[in-house]
Structure formats: structure tokens, C-alpha cells
C-alpha atoms as a PDB file:
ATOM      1  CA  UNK A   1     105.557  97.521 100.645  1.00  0.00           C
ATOM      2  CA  UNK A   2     107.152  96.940  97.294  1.00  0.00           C
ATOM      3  CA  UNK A   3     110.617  97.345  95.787  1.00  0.00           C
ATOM      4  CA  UNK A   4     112.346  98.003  99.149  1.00  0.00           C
ATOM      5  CA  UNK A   5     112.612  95.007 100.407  1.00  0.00           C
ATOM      6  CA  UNK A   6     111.710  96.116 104.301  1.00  0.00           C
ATOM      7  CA  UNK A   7     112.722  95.110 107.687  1.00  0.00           C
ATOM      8  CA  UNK A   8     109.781  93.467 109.895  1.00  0.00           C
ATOM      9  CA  UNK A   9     109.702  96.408 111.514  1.00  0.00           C
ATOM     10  CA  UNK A  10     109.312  98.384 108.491  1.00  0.00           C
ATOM     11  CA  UNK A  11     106.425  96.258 107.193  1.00  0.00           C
ATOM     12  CA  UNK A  12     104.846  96.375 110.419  1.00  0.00           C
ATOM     13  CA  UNK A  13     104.969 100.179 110.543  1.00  0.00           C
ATOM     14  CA  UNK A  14     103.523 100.671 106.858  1.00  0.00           C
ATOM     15  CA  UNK A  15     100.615  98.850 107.960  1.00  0.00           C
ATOM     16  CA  UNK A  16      99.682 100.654 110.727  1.00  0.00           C
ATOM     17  CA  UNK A  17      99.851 103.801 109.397  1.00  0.00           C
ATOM     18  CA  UNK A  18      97.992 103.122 106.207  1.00  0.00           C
ATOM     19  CA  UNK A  19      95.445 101.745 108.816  1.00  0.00           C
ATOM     20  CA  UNK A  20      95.539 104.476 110.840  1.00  0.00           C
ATOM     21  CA  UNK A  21      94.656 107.234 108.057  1.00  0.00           C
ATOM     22  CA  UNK A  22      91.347 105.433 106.938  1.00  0.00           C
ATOM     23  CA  UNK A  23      87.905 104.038 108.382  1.00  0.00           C
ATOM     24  CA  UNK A  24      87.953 101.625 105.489  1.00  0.00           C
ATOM     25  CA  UNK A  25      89.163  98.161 105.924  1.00  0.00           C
ATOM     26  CA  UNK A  26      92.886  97.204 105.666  1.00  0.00           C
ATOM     27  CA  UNK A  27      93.431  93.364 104.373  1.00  0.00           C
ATOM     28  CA  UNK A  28      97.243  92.760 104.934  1.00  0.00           C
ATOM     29  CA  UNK A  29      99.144  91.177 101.475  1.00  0.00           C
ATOM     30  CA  UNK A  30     101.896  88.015 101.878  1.00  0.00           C
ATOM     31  CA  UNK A  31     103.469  87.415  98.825  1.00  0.00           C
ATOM     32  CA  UNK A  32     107.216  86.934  98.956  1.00  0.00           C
ATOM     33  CA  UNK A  33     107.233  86.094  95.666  1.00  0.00           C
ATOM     34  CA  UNK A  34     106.663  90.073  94.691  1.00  0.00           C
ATOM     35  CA  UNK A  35     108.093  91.743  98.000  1.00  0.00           C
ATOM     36  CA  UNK A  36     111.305  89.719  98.136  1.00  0.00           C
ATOM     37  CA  UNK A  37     110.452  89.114 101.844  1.00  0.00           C
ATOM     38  CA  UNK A  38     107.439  86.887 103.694  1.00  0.00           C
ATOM     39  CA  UNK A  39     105.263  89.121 106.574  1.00  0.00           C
ATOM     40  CA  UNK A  40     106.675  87.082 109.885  1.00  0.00           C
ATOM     41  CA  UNK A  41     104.340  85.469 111.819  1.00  0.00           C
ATOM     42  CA  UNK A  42     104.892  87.570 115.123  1.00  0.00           C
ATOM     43  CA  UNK A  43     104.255  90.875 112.501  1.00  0.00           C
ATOM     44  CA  UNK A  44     101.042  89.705 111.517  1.00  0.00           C
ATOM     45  CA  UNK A  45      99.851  89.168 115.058  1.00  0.00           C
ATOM     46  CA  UNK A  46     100.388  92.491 116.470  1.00  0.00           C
ATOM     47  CA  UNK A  47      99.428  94.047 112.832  1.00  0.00           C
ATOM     48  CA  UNK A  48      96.066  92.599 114.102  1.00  0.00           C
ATOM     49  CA  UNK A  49      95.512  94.294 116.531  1.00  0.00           C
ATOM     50  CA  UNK A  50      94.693  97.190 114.696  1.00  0.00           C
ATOM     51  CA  UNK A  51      91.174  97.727 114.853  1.00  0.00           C
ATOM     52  CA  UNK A  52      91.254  98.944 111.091  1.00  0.00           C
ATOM     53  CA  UNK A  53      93.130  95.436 109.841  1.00  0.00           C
ATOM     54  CA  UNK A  54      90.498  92.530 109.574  1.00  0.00           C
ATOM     55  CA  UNK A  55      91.988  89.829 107.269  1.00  0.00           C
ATOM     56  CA  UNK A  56      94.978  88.636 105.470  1.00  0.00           C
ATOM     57  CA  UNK A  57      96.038  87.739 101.561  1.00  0.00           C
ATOM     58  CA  UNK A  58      98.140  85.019 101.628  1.00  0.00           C
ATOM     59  CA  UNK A  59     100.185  83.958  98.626  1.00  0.00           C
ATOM     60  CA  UNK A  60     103.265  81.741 100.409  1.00  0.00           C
ATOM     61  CA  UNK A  61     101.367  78.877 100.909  1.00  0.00           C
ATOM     62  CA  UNK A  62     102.612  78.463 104.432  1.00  0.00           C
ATOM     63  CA  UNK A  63      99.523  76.204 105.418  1.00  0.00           C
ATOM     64  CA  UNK A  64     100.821  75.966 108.922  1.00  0.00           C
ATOM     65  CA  UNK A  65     101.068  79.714 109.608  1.00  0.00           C
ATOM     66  CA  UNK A  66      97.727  79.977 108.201  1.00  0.00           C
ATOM     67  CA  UNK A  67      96.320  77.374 110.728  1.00  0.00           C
ATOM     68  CA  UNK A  68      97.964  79.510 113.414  1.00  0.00           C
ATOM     69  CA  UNK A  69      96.917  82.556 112.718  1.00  0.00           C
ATOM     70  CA  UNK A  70      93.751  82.182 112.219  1.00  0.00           C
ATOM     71  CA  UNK A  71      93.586  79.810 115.914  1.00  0.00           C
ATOM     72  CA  UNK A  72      95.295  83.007 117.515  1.00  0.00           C
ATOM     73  CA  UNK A  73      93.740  86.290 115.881  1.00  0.00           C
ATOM     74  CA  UNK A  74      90.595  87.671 114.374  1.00  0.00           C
ATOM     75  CA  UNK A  75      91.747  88.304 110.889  1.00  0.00           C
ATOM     76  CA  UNK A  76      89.410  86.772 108.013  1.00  0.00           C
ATOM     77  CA  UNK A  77      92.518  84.513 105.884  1.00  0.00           C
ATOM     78  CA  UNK A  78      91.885  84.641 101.902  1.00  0.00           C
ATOM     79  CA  UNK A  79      93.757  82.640  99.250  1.00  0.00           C
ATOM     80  CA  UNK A  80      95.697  84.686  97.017  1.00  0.00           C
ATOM     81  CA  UNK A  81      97.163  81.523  95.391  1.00  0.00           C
ATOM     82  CA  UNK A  82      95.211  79.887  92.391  1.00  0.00           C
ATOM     83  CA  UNK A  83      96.540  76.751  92.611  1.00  0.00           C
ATOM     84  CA  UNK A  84      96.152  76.772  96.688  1.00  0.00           C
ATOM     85  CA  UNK A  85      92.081  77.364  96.486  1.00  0.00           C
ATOM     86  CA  UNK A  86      91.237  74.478  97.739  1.00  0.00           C
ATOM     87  CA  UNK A  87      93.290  73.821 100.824  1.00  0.00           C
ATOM     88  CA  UNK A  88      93.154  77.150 102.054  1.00  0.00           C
ATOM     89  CA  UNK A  89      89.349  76.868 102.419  1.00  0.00           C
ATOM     90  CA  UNK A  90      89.567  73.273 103.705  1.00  0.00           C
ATOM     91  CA  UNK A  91      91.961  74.669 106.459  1.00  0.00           C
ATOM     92  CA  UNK A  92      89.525  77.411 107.411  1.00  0.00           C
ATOM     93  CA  UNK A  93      89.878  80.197 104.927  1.00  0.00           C
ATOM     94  CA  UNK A  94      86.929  82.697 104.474  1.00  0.00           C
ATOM     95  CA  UNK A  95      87.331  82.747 100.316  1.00  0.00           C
ATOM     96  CA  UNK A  96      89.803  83.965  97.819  1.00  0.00           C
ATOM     97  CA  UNK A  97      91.661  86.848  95.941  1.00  0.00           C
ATOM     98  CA  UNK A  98      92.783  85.197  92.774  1.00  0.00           C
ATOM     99  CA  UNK A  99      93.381  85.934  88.937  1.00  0.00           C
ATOM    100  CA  UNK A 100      92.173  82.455  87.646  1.00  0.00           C
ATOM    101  CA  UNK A 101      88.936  83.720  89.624  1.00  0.00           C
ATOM    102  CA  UNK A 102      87.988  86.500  87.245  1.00  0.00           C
ATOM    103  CA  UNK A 103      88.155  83.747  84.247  1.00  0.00           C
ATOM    104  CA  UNK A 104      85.674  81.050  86.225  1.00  0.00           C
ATOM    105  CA  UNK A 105      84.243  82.714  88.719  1.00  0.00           C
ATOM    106  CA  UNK A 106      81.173  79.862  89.030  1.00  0.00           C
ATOM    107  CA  UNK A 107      83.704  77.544  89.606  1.00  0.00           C
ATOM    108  CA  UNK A 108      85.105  79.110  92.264  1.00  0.00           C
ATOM    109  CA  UNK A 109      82.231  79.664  93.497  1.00  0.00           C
ATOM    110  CA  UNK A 110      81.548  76.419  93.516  1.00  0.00           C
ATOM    111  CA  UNK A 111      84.402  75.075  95.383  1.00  0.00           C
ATOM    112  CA  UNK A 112      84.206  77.405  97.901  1.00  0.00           C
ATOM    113  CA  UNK A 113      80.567  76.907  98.202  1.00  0.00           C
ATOM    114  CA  UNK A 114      81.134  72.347  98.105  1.00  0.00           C
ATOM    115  CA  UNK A 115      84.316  72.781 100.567  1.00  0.00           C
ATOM    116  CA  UNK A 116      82.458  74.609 102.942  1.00  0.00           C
ATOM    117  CA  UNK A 117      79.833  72.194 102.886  1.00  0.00           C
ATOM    118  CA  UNK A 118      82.426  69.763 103.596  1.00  0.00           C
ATOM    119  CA  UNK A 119      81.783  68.286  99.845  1.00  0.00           C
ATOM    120  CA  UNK A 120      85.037  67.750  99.222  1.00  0.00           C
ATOM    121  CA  UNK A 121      84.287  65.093  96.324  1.00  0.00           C
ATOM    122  CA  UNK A 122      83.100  67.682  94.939  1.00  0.00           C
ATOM    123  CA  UNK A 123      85.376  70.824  95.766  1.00  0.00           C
ATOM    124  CA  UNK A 124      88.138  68.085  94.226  1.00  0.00           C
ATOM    125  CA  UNK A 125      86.340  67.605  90.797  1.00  0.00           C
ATOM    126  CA  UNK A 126      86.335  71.370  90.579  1.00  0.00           C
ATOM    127  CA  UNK A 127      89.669  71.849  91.855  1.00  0.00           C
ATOM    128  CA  UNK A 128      91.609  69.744  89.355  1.00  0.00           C
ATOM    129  CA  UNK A 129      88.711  71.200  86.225  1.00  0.00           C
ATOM    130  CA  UNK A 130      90.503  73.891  87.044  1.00  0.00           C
ATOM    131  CA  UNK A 131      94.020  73.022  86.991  1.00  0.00           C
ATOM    132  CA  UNK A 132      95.213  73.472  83.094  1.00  0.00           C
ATOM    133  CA  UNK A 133      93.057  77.028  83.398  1.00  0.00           C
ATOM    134  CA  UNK A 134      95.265  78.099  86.688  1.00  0.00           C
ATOM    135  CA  UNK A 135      98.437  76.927  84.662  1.00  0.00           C
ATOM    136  CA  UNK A 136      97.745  78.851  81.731  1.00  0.00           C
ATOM    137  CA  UNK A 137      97.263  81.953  83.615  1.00  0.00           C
ATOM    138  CA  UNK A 138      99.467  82.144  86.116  1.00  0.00           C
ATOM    139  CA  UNK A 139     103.052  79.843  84.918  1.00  0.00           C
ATOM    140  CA  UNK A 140     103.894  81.074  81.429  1.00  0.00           C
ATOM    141  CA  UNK A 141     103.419  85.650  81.521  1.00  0.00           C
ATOM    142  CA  UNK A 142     102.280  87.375  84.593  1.00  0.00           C
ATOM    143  CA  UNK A 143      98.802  86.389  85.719  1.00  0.00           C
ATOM    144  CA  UNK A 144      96.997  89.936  84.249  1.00  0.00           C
ATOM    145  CA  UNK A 145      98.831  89.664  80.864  1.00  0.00           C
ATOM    146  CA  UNK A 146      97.261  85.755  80.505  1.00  0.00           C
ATOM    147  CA  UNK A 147      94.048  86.656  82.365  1.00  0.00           C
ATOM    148  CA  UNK A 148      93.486  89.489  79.410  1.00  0.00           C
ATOM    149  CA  UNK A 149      94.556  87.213  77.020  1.00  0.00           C
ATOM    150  CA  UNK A 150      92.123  84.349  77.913  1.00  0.00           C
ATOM    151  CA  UNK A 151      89.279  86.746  78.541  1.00  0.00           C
ATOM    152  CA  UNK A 152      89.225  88.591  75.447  1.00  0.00           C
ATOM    153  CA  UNK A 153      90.204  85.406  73.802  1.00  0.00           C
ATOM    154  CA  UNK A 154      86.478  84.534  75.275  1.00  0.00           C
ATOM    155  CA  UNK A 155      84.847  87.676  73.966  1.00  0.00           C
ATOM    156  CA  UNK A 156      84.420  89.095  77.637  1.00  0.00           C
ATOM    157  CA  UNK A 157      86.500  92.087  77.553  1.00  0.00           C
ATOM    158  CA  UNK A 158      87.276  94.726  74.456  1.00  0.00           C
ATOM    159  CA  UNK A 159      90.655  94.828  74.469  1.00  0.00           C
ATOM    160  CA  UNK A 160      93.756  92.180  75.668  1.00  0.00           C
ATOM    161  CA  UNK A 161      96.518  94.925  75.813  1.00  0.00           C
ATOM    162  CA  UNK A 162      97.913  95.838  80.052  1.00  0.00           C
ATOM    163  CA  UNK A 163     100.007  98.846  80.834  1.00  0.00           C
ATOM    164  CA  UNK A 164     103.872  99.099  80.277  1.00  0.00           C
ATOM    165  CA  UNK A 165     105.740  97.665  81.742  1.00  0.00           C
ATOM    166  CA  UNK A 166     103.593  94.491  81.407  1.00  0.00           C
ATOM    167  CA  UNK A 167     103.307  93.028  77.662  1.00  0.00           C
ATOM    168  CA  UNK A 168     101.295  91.335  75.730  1.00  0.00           C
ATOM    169  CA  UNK A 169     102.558  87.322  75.513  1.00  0.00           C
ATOM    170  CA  UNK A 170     105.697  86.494  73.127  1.00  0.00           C
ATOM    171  CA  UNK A 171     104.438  83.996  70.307  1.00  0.00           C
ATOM    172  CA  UNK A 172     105.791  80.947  71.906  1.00  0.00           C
ATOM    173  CA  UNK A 173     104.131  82.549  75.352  1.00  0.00           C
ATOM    174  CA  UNK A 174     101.397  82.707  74.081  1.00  0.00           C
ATOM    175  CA  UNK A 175     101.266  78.717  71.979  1.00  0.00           C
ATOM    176  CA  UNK A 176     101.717  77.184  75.626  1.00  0.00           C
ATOM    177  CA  UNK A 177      98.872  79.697  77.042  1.00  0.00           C
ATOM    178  CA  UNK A 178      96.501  78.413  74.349  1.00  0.00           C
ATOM    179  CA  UNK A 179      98.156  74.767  74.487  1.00  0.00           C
ATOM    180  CA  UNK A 180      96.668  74.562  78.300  1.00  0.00           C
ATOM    181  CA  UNK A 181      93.581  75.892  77.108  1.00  0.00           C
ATOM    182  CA  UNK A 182      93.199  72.781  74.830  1.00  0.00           C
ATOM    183  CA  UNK A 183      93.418  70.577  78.074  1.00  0.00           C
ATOM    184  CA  UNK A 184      90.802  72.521  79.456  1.00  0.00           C
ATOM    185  CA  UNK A 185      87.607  69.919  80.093  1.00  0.00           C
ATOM    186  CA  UNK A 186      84.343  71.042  81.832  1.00  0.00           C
ATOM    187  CA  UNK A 187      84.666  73.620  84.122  1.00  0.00           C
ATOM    188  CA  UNK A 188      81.257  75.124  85.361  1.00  0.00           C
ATOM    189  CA  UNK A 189      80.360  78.404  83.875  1.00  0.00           C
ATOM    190  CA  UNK A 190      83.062  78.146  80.949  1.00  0.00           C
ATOM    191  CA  UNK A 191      83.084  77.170  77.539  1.00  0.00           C
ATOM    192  CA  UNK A 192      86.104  77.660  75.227  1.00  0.00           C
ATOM    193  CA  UNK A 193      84.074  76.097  72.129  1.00  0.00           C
ATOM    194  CA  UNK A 194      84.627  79.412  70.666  1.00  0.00           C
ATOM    195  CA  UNK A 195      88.003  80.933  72.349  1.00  0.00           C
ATOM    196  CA  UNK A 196      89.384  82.893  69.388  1.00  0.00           C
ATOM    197  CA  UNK A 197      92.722  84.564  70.763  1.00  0.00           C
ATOM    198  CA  UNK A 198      94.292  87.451  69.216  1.00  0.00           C
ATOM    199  CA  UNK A 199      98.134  86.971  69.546  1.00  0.00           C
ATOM    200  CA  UNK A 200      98.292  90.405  67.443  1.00  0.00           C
ATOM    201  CA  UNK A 201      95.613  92.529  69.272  1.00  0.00           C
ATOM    202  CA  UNK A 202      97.820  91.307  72.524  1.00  0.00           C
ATOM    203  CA  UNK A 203     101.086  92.017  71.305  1.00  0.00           C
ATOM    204  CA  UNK A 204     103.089  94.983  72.908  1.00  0.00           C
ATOM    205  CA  UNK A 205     102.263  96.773  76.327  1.00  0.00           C
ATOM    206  CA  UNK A 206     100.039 100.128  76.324  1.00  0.00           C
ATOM    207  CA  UNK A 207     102.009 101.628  72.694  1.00  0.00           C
ATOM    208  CA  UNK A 208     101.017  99.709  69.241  1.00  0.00           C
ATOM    209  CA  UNK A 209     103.054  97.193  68.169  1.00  0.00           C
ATOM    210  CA  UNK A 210     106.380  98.464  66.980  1.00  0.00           C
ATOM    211  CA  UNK A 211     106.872  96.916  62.814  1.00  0.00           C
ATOM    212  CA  UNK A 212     109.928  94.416  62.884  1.00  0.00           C
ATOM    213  CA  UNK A 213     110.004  94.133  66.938  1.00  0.00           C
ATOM    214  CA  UNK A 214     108.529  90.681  68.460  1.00  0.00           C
ATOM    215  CA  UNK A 215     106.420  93.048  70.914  1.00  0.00           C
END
């Protein structure tokens, strides 16, 4: 739940009745950083028991609530943290839910596929190919407004621009965006030979730019 900043209880409660009004499989979502409040250990365990909740997002990089919960429930664990890829699989995660993910998705791929395989040479040379690409899109605008950016930057998508209240990247957001793409080396699937980003096709949120305004 969003915006209301929930007791346990509360969370607990939303979960199981969303559950409850569908056949469709419920994947629970931890990520203080957007809720204002972490899902409690003791709430995800008897949120799993729900016959309708099979796995978990996790974006608080709590590692060792991760190792416990998946050693006492069911749920399927997936990384919702770019930057966290890596250990979350090599602790036992089934995959990931990232942002990063819909820029290189061979290379995640790929280090899913080599950790798994208990490669973790090579899950490592992906992991940290990946690095300036994570911290352009997720440390300088919110993850979609860089992710857009990036990707029609790479000719993959018609159109950069995200829905109010997000905005398109300031000028100086946007020179450290394209400043981490420059450190970008080989990352499997990618090539930003020809990244051509358009600053001005990006600028303001789902209304044209406004003349005289820096959005």
C-alpha cells in the first residue's frame, strides 16, 4: 500500500484481500524506499500462507531476511534492486524485477543464467559491465524517466516522454545520465555506438514543453 504509510497489520490485511478476490497470482512488494515502511518479517510469513501469494519483490536489500524467508516459506524471492542482482540470486533468488533489466535484458539473462550455474567468474564480469548502466538509470531521475531516456536514446522505443507527475530529466540530469553511459564498456546484447539522446524530445512530463520553463 502506498501513501499511507500502514501499520503491519494494515499491510498484512491489504494483501490478503487483494489475494482473496483473484485466482491470479499475488507477488508481495518490499520497498521501503516508496512505502515509507519495510513488510516485517513475521507479516510476510503468515502473508504466505495464502494459497493465492507465491513469491516476494524485494527492494531493501535485507540479505538476511531473504535467507530466512525463503529457509521458512514457499514464496519464490525476486530482486527488485538493480544493483543487488547478483547476490540475491547467489543467496537463492528465483530471478529479478528490475528497470536496468528492460535496457540489457541478455545480460541479465546472463547472470542469472552463470550464477545459477554457480559461474560466478562469470555472473561477476557481468555484474560490474553492468554497473555504470544501473547508475545511470536508477541514481540521478526516477528509474522509468532514465530507462525512457536511455531506450529511446537507443532507438528502441518512439517516444522518451512518462506521465505527470514524472518528467523528463533536467539538463544537468540528464549530462550525468549520458556521462555514465560513456563509462559503459561491453555489456552483452548492448551497443551504445550509436546512442543519440534527445534531451528536448524528453523534456517535460505528458504536456509539451512549456517556452521559457526548464521542463
Amino acid at each position: 500500500p502506498y501513501y499511507n504509510k500502514p501499520t503491519q497489520a494494515g499491510v498484512l490485511t491489504h494483501f490478503r484481500l487483494i489475494a482473496d478476490a483473484t485466482d491470479l497470482p499475488v507477488i508481495l512488494y518490499d520497498i521501503p524506499g516508496r512505502t515509507g515502511i519495510p513488510i516485517q518479517f513475521e507479516t510476510i510469513l503468515r502473508a504466505a500462507k495464502h494459497p493465492n501469494v507465491v513469491a516476494i519483490k524485494d527492494a531493501k536489500g535485507d540479505f538476511a531476511q531473504v535467507s530466512r524467508v525463503l529457509n521458512e516459506t514457499d514464496l519464490l524471492y525476486f530482486s527488485g534492486d538493480d544493483s543487488n542482482v547478483l547476490p540475491h540470486i547467489a543467496i537463492g533468488a528465483t530471478g529479478l524485477i528490475g528497470v536496468t533489466a528492460n535496457i540489457a535484458p541478455k545480460a541479465y539473462r546472463e547472470l542469472v543464467d552463470a550464477t545459477n550455474a554457480n559461474d560466478f567468474h562469470s555472473a561477476l564480469k557481468v555484474h560490474n559491465a553492468l554497473e555504470p548502466l544501473v547508475r545511470a538509470t536508477m541514481t540521478h531521475v526516477p528509474g522509468t524517466v532514465a530507462a525512457k531516456y536511455i531506450l529511446h536514446g537507443l532507438g528502441q522505443i518512439n517516444s522518451p516522454r512518462v506521465r505527470l507527475p514524472l518528467v523528463g530529466p533536467e539538463e544537468s540530469e540528464a549530462a550525468r545520465i549520458e556521462a555514465d553511459i560513456d563509462k559503459v564498456g561491453t555489456v552483452p546484447g548492448l551497443n551504445f555506438e550509436n546512442f543519440r539522446p534527445d534531451r528536448n524530445a524528453a523534456a517535460g512530463g505528458a504536456l509539451p514543453k512549456v517556452a521559457g520553463t526548464t521542463r
